[in-house]
Each structure stands twice: as structure tokens, then as C-alpha cells.
C-alpha atoms as a PDB file:
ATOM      1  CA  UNK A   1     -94.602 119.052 126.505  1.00  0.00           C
ATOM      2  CA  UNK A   2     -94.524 119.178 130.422  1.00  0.00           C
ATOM      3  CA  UNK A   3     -96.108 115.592 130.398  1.00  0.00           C
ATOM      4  CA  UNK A   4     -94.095 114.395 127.885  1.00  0.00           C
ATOM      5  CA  UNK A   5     -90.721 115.169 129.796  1.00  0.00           C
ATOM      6  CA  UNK A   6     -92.765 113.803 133.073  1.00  0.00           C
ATOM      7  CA  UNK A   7     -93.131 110.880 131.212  1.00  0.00           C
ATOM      8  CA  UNK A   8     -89.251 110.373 129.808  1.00  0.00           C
ATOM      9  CA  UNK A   9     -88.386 111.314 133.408  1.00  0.00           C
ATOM     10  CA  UNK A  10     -90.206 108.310 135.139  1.00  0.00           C
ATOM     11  CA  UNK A  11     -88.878 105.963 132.390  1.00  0.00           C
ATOM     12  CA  UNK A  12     -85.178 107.137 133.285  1.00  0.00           C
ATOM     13  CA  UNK A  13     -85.855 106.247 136.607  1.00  0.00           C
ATOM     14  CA  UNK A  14     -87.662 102.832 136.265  1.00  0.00           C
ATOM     15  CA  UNK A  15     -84.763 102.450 134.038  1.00  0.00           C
ATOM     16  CA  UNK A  16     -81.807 103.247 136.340  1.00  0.00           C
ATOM     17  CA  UNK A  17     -83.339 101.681 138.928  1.00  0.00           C
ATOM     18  CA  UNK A  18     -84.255  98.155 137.676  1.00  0.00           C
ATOM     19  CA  UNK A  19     -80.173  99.078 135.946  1.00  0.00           C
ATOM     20  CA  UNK A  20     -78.971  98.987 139.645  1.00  0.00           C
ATOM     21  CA  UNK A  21     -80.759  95.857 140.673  1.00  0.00           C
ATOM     22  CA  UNK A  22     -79.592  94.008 137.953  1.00  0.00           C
ATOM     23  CA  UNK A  23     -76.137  95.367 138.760  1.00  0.00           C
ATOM     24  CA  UNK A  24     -76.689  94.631 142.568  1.00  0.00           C
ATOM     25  CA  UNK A  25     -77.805  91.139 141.596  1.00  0.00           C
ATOM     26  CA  UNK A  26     -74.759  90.439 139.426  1.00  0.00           C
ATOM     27  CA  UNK A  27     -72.468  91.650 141.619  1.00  0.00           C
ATOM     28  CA  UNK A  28     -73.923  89.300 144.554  1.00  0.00           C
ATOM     29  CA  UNK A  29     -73.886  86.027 142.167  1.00  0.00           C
ATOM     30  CA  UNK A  30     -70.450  87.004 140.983  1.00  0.00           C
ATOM     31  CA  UNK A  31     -69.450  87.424 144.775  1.00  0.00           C
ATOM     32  CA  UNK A  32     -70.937  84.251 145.695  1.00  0.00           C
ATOM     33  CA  UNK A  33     -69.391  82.136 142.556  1.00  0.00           C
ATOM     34  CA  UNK A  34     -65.726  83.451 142.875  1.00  0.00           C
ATOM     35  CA  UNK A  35     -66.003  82.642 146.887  1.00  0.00           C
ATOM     36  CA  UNK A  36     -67.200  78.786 145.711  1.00  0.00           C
ATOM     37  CA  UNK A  37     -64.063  78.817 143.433  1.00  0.00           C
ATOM     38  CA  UNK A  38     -61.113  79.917 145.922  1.00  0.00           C
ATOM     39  CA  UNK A  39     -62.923  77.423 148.319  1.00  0.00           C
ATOM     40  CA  UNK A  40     -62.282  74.646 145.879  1.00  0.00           C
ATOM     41  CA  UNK A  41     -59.127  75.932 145.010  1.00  0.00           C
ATOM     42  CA  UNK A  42     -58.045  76.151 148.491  1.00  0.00           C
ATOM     43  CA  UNK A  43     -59.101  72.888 148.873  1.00  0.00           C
ATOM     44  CA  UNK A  44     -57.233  71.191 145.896  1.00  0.00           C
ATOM     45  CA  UNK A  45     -54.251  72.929 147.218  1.00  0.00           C
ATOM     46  CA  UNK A  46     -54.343  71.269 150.377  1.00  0.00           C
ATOM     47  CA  UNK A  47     -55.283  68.036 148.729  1.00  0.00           C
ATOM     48  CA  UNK A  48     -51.787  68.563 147.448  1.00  0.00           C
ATOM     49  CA  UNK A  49     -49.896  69.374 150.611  1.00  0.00           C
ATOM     50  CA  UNK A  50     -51.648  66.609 153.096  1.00  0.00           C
ATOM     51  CA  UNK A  51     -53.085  63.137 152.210  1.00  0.00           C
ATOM     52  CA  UNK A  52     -56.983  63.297 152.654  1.00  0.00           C
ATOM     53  CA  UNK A  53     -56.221  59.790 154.856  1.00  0.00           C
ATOM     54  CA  UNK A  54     -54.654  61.861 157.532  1.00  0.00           C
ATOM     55  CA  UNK A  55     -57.658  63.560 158.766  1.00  0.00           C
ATOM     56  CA  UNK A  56     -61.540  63.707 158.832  1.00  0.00           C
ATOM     57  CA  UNK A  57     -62.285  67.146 159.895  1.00  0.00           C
ATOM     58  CA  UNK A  58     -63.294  70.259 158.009  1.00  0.00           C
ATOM     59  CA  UNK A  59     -59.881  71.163 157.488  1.00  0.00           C
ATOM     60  CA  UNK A  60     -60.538  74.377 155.565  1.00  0.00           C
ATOM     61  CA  UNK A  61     -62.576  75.377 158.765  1.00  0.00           C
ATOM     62  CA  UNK A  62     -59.773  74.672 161.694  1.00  0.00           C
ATOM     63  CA  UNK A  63     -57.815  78.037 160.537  1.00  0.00           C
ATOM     64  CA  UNK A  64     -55.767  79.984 162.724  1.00  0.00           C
ATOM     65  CA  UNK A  65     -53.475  83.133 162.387  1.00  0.00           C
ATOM     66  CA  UNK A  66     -50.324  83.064 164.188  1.00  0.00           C
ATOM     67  CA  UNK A  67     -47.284  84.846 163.993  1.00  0.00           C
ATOM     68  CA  UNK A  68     -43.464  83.590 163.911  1.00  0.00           C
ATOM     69  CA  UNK A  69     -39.813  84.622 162.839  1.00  0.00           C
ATOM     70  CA  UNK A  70     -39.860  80.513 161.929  1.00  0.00           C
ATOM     71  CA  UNK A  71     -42.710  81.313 158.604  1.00  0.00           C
ATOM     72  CA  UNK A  72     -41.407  84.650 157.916  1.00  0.00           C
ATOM     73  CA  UNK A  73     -42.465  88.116 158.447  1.00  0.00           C
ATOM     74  CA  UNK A  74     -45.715  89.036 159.255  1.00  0.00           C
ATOM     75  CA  UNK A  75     -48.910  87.173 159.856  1.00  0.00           C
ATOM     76  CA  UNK A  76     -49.259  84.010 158.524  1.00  0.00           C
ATOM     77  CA  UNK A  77     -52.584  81.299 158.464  1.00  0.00           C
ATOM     78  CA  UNK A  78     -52.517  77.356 159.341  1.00  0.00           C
ATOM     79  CA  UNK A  79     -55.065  75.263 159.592  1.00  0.00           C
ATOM     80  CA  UNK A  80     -55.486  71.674 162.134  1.00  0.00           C
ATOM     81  CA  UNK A  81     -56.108  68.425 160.635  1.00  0.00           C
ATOM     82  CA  UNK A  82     -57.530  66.210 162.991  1.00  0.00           C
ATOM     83  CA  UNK A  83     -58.417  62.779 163.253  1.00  0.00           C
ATOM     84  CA  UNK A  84     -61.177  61.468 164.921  1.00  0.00           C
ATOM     85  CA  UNK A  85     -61.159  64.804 166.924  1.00  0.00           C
ATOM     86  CA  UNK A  86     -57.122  64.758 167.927  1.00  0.00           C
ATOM     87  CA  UNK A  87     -54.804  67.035 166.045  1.00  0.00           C
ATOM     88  CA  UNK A  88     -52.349  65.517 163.594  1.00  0.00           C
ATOM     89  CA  UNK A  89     -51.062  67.515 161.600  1.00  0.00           C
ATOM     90  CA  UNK A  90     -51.001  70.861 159.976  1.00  0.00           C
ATOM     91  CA  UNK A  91     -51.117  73.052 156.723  1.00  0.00           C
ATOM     92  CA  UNK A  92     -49.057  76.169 157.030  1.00  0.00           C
ATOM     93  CA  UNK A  93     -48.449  79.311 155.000  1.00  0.00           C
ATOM     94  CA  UNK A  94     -44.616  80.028 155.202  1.00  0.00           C
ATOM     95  CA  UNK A  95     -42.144  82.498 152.909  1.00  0.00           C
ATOM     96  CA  UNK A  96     -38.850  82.173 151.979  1.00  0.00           C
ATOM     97  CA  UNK A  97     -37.506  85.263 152.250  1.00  0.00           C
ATOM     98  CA  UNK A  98     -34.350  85.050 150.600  1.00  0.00           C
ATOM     99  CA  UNK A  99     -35.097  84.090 147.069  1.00  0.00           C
ATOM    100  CA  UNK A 100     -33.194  85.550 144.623  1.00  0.00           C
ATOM    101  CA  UNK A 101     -35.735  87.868 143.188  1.00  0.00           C
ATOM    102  CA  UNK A 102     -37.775  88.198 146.493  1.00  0.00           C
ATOM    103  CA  UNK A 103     -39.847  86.163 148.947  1.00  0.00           C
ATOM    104  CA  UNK A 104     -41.484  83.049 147.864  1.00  0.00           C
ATOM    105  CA  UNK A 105     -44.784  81.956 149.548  1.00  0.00           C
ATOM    106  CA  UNK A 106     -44.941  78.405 150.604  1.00  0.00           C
ATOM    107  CA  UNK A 107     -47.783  76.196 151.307  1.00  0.00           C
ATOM    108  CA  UNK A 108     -46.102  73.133 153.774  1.00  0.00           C
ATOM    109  CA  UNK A 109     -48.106  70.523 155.431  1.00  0.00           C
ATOM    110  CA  UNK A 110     -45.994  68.591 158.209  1.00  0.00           C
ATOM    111  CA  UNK A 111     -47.156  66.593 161.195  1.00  0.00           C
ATOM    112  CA  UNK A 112     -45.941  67.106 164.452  1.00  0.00           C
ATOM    113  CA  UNK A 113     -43.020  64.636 164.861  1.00  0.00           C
ATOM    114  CA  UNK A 114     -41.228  66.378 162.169  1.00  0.00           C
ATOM    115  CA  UNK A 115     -42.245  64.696 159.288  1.00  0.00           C
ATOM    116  CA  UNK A 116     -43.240  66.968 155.731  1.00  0.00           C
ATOM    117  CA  UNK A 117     -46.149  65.557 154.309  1.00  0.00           C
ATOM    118  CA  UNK A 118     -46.425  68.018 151.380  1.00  0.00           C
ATOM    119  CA  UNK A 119     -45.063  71.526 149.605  1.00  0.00           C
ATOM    120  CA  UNK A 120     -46.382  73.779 147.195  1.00  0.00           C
ATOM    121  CA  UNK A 121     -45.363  77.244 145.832  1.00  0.00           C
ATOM    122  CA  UNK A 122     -47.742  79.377 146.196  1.00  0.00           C
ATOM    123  CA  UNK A 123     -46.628  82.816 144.528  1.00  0.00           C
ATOM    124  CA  UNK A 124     -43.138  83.578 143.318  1.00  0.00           C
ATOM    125  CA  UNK A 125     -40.770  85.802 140.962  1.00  0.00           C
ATOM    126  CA  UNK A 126     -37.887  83.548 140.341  1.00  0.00           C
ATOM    127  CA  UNK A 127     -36.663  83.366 136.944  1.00  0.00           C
ATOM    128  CA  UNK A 128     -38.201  81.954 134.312  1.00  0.00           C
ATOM    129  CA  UNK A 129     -35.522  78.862 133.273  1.00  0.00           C
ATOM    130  CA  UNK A 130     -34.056  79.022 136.286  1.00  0.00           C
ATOM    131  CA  UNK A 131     -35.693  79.213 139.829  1.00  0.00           C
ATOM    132  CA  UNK A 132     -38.845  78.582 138.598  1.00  0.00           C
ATOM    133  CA  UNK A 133     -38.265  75.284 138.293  1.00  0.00           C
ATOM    134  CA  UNK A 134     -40.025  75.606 141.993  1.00  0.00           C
ATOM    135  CA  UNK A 135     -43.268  75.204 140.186  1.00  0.00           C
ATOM    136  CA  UNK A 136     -45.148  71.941 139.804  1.00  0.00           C
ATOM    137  CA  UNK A 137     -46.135  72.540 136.539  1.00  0.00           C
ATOM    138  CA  UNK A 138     -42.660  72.746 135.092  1.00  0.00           C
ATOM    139  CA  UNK A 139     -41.026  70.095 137.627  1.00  0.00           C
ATOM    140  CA  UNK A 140     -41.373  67.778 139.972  1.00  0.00           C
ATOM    141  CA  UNK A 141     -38.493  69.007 142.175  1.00  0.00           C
ATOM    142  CA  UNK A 142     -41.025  70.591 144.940  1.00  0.00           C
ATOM    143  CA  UNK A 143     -42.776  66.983 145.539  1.00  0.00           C
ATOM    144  CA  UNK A 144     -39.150  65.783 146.850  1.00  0.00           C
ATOM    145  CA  UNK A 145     -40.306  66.503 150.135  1.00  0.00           C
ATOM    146  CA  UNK A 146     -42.905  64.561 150.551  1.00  0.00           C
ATOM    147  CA  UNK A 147     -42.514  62.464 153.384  1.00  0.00           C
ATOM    148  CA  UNK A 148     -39.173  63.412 154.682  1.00  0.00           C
ATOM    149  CA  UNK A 149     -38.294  63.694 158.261  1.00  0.00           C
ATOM    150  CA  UNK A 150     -36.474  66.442 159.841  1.00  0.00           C
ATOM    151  CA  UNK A 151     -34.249  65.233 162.504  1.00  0.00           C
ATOM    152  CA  UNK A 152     -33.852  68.283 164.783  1.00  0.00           C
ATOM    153  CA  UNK A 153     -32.162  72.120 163.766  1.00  0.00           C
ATOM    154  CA  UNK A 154     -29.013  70.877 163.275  1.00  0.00           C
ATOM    155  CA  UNK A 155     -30.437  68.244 160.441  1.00  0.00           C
ATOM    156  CA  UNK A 156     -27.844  68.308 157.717  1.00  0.00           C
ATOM    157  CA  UNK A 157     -29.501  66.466 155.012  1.00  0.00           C
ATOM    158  CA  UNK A 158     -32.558  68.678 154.976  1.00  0.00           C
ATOM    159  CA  UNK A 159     -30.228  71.391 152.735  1.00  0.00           C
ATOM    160  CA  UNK A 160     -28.936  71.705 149.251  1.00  0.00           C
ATOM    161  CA  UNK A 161     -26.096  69.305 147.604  1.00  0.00           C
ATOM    162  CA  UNK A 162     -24.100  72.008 147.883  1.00  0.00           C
ATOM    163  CA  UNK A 163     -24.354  72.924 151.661  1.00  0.00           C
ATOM    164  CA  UNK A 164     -23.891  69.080 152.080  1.00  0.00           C
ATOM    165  CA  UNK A 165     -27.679  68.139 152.406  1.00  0.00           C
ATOM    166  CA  UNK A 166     -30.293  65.513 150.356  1.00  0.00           C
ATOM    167  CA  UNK A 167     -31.951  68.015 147.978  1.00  0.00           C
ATOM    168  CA  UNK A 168     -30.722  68.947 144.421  1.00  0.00           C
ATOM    169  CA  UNK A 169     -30.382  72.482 143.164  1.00  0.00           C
ATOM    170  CA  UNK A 170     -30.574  74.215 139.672  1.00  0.00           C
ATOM    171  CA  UNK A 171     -28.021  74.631 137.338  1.00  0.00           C
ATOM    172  CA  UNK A 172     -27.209  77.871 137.535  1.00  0.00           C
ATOM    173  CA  UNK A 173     -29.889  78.273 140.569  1.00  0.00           C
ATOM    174  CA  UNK A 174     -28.766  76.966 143.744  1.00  0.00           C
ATOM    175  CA  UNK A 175     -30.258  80.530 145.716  1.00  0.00           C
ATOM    176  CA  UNK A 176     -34.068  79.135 145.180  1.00  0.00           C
ATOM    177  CA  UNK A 177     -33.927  75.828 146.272  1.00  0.00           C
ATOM    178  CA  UNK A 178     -32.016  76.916 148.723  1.00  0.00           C
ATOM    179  CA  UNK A 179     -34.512  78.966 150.356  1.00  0.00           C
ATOM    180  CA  UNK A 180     -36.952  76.705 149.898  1.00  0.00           C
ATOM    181  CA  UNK A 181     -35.122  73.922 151.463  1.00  0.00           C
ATOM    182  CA  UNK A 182     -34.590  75.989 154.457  1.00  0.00           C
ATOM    183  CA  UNK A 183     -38.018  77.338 155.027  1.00  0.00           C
ATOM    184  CA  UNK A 184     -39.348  73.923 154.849  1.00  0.00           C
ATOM    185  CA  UNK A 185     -37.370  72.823 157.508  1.00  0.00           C
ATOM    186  CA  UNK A 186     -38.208  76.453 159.682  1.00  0.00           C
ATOM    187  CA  UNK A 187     -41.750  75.556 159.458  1.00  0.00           C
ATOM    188  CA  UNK A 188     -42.075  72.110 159.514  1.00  0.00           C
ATOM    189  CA  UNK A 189     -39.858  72.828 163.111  1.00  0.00           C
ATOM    190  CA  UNK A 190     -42.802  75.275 163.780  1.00  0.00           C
ATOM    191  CA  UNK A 191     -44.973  72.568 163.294  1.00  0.00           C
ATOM    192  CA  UNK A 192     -43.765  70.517 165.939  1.00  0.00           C
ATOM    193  CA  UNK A 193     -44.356  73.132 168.361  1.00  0.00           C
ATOM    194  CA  UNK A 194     -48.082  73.344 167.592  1.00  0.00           C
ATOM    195  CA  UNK A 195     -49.320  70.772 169.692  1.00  0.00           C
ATOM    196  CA  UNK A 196     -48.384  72.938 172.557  1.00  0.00           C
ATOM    197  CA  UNK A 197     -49.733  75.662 171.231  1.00  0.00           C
ATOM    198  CA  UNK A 198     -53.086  74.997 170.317  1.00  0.00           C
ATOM    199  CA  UNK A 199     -55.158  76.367 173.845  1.00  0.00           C
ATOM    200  CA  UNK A 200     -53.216  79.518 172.851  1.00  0.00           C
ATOM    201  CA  UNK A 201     -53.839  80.002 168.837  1.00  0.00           C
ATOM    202  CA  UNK A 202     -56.265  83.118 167.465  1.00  0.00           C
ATOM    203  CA  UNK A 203     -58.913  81.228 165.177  1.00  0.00           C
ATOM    204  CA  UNK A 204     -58.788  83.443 161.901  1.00  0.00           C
ATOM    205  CA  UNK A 205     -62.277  84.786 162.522  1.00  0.00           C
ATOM    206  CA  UNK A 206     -61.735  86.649 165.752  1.00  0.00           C
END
């Protein structure tokens, strides 16, 4: 009996522990595999936001974390795109506070004379029908910036139709585009600034 139960006992063990290897094992490839997958998702979103033309460095590598009223509360991340070693341009993470059901997270790439190169929503609540017509996938409204130049703070055709600007609202929406109109224009701003900034920046590993 007593070697019976000694012998149950070690196969429960040699049991639980080639159980928590395996485990240990899956848990490392599944680590490893969803890391590969935001990379290339981060990466297609950038695709999106700056022309691969525009730079040749590891982009996804040149991340820094700053913090600015211009991108909204908090900390934010942007990353360099350089060319041929000189910084050109950037990809920044910005929010719109003020949408109408709650901030909106931004993705903007602009150079540094002012110029938007690209804008993508990142993570929103707006209402389906309405303001979240924001998304790519259910218009093309958020690709109107591409490539539009922000002459200065007091720019009044970076704004709605209805505050007298360039870009169209919703029917029945005008809060969303709104905010997203106007914290494109905050950040690409910020993103003139940059060049000075640079020496200064906190890389996002540190």
C-alpha cells in the first residue's frame, strides 16, 4: 500500500511539474508572438501616419516620452524620423480631450515646418453613426489632413466649416471633428518645437 501511494505520489509530481513547464513554455512563446504582433502593428500604423520615403531610420526605435498641455494630459510617446541621420519629422501620440463622449487618442505625424503628414484614431467612444465617422474604416474624413500646412496659432483654415476653417464636420456631429481638428493643429505646433528640443527629450527606456 505504502509503495503504491509512493508511487502515485512521484507520478503527481513528474506530472505537475512537466504541467508547469509546458505552461512556462507557452506562456513565453505566447509572450514572444503577441510582442512580434503589436511591433507590426505599430509599424503599419505609422506606415499610415508618415510616408516610408521620409526617413531611413529605425523609426519604431527613436521613441521618446515627453510631456505637454499641447498633446493633452499626461505623458505622451513620439518617435524621430530621420533621414540620413538628421531629424525630419515626427510621429506623435496626442488626445483630444473634448470629444463628445470623452478623449480621443490621436496618432499625428507632422514635420517640423508645420506640415501634417498623416492622422489616425487610435481609440475612441464617439457615437456609432455619428462621431465615429473619425474611423478609417467607415470614412475617409481623417486622411483630409494629409499634407496640410499649418500656418501659425492663429491659422483659420485649420478648423471646422463652421468655426470658418477648411475641414468638414458631421451632420449632426460637428463636437468630434472639431476636436480633432484642433488637436491636430496643437500637436503638429508641438512638432515644430521639437527640433529644439531634441538634446533635452527622455528616450522611453530610461
Amino acid at each position: 500500500m505504502l509503495k503504491t501511494m509512493r508511487k502515485h505520489g512521484v507520478t503527481l509530481a513528474l506530472f505537475a511539474a512537466g504541467s508547469t513547464g509546458l505552461t512556462a513554455a507557452i506562456d513565453q512563446l505566447t509572450k514572444t508572438t503577441i510582442a512580434d504582433q503589436a511591433t507590426l502593428q505599430q509599424k503599419a500604423l505609422f506606415d499610415q501616419v508618415i510616408p516610408a520615403e521620409r526617413y531611413n531610420n529605425a523609426l519604431q526605435q527613436s521613441c521618446y516620452r515627453v510631456s505637454d498641455p499641447a498633446l493633452g494630459k499626461g505623458q505622451h510617446r513620439l518617435w524621430i524620423a530621420k533621414k540620413d541621420d538628421t531629424p525630419v519629422a515626427a510621429v506623435i501620440e496626442a488626445t483630444a480631450p473634448d470629444g463628445y463622449s470623452g478623449a480621443i487618442q490621436l496618432l499625428v505625424g507632422a514635420d517640423f515646418n508645420g506640415t501634417v503628414l498623416g492622422v489616425r484614431v487610435t481609440e475612441h467612444h464617439e457615437t456609432p453613426g455619428l462621431g465615429d465617422k473619425i474611423e478609417l474604416r467607415i470614412t475617409d474624413w481623417i486622411t483630409h489632413f494629409s499634407g496640410r500646412r499649418i500656418d501659425g496659432a492663429a491659422d483659420s483654415h485649420f478648423a471646422v466649416k463652421k468655426d470658418g476653417g477648411d475641414f468638414d464636420q458631421f451632420t449632426g456631429a460637428t463636437i468630434t471633428p472639431r476636436a480633432v481638428v484642433n488637436a491636430v493643429k496643437r500637436t503638429g505646433l508641438y512638432a515644430m518645437t521639437l527640433p529644439q528640443q531634441l538634446p533635452r527629450l527622455v528616450e522611453c527606456g530610461e
